[in-house]
Protein backbone atom coordinates (compact mmCIF):
# COMPACT_ATOMS: atom_id res chain seq x y z
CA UNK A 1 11.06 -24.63 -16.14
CA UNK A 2 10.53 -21.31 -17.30
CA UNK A 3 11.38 -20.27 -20.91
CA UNK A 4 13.34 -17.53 -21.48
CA UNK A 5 11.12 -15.66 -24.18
CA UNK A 6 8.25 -16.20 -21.65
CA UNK A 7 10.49 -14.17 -19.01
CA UNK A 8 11.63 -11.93 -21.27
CA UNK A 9 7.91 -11.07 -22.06
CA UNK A 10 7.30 -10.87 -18.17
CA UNK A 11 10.06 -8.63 -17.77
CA UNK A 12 9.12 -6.45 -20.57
CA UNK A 13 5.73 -6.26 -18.49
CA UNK A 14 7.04 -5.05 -15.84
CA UNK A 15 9.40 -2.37 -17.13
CA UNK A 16 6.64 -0.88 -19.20
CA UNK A 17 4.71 -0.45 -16.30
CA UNK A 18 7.19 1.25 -14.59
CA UNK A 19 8.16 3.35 -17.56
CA UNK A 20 4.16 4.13 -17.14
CA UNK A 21 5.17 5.40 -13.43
CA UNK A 22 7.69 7.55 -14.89
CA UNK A 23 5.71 9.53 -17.29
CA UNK A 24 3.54 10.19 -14.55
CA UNK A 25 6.19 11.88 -12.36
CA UNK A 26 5.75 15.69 -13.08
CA UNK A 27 8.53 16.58 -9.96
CA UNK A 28 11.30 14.55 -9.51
CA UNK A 29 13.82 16.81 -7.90
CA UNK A 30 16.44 14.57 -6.78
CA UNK A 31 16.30 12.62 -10.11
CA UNK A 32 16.57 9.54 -8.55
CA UNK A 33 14.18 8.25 -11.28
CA UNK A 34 15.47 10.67 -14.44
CA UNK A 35 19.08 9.12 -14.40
CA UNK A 36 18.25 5.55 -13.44
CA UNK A 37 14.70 4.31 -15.01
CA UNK A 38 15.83 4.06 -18.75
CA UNK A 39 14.72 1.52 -21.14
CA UNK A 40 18.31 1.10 -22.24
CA UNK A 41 18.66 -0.05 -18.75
CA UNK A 42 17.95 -3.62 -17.18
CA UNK A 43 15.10 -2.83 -14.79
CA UNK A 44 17.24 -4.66 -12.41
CA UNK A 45 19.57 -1.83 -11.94
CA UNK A 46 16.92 1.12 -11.68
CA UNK A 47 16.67 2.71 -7.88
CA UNK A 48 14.33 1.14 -5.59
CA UNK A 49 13.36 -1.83 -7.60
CA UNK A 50 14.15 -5.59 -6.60
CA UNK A 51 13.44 -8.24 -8.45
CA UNK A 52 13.23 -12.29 -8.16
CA UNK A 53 16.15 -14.27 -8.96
CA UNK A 54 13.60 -17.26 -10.47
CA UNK A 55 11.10 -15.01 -12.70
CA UNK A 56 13.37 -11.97 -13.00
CA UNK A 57 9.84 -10.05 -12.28
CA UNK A 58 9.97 -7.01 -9.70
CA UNK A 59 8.99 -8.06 -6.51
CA UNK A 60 9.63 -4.99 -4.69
CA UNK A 61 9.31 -1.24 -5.47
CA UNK A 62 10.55 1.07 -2.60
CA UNK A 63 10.71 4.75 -3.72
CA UNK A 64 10.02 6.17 0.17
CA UNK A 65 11.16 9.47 0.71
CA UNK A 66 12.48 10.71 -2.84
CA UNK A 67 9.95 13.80 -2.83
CA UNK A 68 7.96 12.74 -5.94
CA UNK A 69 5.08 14.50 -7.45
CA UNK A 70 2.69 12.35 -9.75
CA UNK A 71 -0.23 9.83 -10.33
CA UNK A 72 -0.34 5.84 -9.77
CA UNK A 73 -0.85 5.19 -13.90
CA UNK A 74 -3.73 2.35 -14.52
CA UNK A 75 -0.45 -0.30 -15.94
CA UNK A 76 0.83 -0.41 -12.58
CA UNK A 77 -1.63 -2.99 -12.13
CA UNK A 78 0.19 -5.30 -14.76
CA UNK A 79 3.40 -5.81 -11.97
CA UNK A 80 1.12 -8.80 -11.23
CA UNK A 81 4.44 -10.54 -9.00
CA UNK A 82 4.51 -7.67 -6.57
CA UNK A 83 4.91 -8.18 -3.54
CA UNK A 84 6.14 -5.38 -1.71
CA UNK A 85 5.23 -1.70 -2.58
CA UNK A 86 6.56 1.15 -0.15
CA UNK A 87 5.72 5.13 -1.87
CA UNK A 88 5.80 6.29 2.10
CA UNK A 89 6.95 10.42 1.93
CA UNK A 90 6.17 11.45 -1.31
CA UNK A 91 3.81 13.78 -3.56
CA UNK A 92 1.43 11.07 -4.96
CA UNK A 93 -1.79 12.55 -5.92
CA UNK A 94 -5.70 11.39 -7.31
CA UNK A 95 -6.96 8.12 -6.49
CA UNK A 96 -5.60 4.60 -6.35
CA UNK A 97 -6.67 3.08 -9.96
CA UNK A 98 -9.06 0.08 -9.85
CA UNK A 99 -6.30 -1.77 -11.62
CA UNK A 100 -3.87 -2.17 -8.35
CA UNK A 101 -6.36 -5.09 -7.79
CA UNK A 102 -4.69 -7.15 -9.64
CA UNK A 103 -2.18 -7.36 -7.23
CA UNK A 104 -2.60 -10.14 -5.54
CA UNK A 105 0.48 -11.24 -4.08
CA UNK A 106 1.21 -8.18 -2.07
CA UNK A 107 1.95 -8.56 1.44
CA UNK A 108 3.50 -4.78 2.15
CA UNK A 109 2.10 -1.64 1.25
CA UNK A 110 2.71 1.36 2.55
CA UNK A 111 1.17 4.69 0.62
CA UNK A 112 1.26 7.03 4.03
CA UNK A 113 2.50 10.55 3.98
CA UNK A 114 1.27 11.30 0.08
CA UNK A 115 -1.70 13.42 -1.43
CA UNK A 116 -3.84 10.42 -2.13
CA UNK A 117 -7.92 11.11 -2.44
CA UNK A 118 -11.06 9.40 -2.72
CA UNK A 119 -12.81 6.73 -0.48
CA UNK A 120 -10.88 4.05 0.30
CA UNK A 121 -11.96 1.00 -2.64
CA UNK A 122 -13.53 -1.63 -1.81
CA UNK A 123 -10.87 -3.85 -4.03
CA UNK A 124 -8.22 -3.71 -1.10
CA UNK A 125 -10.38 -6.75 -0.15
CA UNK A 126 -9.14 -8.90 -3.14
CA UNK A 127 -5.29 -8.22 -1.54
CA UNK A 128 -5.90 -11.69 -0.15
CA UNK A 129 -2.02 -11.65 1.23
CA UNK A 130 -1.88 -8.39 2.13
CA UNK A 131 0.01 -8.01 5.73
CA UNK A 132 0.03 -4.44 6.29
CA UNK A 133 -1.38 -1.60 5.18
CA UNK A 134 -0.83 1.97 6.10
CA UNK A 135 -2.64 4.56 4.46
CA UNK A 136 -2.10 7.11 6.83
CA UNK A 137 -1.47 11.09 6.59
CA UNK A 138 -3.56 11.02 2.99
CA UNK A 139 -7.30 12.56 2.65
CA UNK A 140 -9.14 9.14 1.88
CA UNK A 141 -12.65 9.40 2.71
CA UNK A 142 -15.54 7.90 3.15
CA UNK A 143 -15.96 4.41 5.42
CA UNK A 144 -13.43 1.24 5.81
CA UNK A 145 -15.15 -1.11 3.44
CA UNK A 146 -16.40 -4.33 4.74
CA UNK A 147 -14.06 -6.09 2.11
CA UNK A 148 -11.38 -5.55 4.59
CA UNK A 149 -13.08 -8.90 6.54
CA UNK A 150 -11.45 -11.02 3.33
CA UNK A 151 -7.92 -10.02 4.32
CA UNK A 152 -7.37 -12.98 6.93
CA UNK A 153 -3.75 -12.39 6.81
CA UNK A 154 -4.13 -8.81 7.48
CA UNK A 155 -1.99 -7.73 10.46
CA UNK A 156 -1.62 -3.78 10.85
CA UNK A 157 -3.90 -1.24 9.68
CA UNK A 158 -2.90 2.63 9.86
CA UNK A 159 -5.57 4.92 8.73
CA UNK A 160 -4.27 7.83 11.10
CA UNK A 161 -5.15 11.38 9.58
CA UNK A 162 -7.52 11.01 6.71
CA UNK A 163 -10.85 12.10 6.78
CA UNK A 164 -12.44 8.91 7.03
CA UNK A 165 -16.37 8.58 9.04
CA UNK A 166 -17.84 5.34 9.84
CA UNK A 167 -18.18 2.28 12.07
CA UNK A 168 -15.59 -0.06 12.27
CA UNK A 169 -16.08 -3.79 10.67
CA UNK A 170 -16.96 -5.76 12.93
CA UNK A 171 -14.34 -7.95 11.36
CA UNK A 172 -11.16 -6.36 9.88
CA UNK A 173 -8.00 -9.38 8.89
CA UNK A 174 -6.00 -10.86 12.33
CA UNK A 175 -5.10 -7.37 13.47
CA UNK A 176 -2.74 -7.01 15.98
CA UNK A 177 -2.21 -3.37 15.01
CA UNK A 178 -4.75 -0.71 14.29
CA UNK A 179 -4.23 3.05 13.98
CA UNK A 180 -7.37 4.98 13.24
CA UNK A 181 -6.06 8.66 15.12
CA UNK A 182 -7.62 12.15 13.11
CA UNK A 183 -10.78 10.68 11.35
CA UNK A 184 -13.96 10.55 12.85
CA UNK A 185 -15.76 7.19 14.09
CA UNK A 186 -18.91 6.11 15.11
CA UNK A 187 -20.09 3.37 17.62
CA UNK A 188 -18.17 0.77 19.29
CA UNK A 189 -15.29 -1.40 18.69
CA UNK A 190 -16.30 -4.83 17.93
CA UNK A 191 -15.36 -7.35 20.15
CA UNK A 192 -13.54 -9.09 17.02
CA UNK A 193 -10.71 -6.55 17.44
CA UNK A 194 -10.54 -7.06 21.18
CA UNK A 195 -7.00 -8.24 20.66
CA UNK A 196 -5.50 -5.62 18.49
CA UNK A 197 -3.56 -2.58 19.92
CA UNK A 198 -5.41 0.37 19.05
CA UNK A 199 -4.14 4.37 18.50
CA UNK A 200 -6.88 7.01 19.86
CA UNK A 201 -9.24 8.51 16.90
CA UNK A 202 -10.69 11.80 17.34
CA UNK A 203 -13.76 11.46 18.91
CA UNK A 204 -17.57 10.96 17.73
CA UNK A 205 -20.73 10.93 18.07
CA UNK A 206 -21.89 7.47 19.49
CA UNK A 207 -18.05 6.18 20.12
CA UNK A 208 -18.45 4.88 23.43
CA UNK A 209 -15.42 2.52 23.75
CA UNK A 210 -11.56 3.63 25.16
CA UNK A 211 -8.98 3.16 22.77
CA UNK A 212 -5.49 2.01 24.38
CA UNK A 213 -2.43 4.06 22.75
CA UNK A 214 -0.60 2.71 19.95
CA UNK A 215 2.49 0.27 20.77
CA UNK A 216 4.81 0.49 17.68
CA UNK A 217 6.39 -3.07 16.57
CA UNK A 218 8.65 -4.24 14.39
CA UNK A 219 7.55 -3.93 10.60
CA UNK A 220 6.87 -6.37 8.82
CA UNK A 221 8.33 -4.76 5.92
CA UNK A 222 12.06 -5.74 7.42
CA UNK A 223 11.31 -9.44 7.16
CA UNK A 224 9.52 -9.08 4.24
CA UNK A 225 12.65 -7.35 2.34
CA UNK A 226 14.72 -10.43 3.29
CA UNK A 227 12.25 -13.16 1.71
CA UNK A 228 11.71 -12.42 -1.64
């Protein structure tokens, strides 16, 4: 059994690390998080967070589509029970801090759509449960680390529209979806990925494989929303 002070120190955890969030929000026009995120205010009730009925820790952050401007501070890493994270349509700019490693349980995570820079970290390899991850419509550079191969549960990968230039892994999760349209590739498409539906990339020098057009499916996300 849990003990209460050791939840209430959890919980404390979390809601300074979202209080972190907040401080780095320089636009919030809608004030989605100005009238709800207050310490006065069980982090329970703030907009877009869910959290476990056993731990009381948040589980799930969705703040899609509220037209924020900010940073990802280096705390967020300390919501250590996350396990779904969706900041899809938003304003988020700089690069991902090393400390989002530390969150290992996520499954969802979905930063497309933002301002995000820098190459795309190597650490996304420790995300040992991650399911899907779309990065997509950012200006990540660089190459898909190898790391990506430790992601067995992986199952969609969007990386459409970022300015990414490499080979692809020759082994990249248990895809069964990956979206690499608008950066520019080199080679072939390893025979690893045979299975996964692919989107069309722009094309480059050396690709020499056809990539068949993306086939949407049903996000994970929705299932995911229901289980925690």
């Amino acid at each position: 059994m849990v003990s209460s002070d050791m939840t209430q120190t959890n919980t404390t955890t979390d809601q300074l690390a979202l209080l972190c969030l907040k401080s780095q929000i320089i636009s919030d026009p809608f004030h989605f998080l100005d009238e709800s995120w207050s310490p006065d205010t069980s982090v329970f009730h703030w907009v877009g967070v869910t959290c476990g009925s056993r731990h009381q820790r948040v589980k799930s952050l969705n703040l899609s589509n509220k037209v924020l401007t900010g940073r990802i501070p280096h705390e967020f890493g300390n919501l250590t029970v996350l396990v779904s994270l969706d900041l899809e349509s938003n304003n988020f700019q700089g690069n991902l801090p090393q400390e989002m490693a530390c969150l290992r349980r996520l499954r969802f995570l979905d930063l497309s759509f933002n301002k995000f820079r820098g190459e795309v970290r190597s650490w996304f390899g420790f995300l040992h449960q991650l399911q899907v991850l779309n990065l997509r419509n950012n200006s990540f550079t660089g190459s898909i680390p190898s790391s990506f191969s430790n992601i067995s549960t992986l199952d969609t990968l969007n990386l459409n529209f970022n300015s990414i230039e490499s080979q692809i892994p020759k082994v990249i999760g248990n895809l069964r979806g990956l979206k690499l349209r608008g950066n520019i590739l080199i080679g072939s498409i390893p025979l690893s990925l045979s299975n996964a539906t692919m989107s069309r990339p722009k094309p480059g020098p050396g690709r020499d494989e056809h990539f068949e057009p993306w086939r949407p499916k049903t996000p994970l996300s929705d299932n995911l929303a229901h289980n925690l």
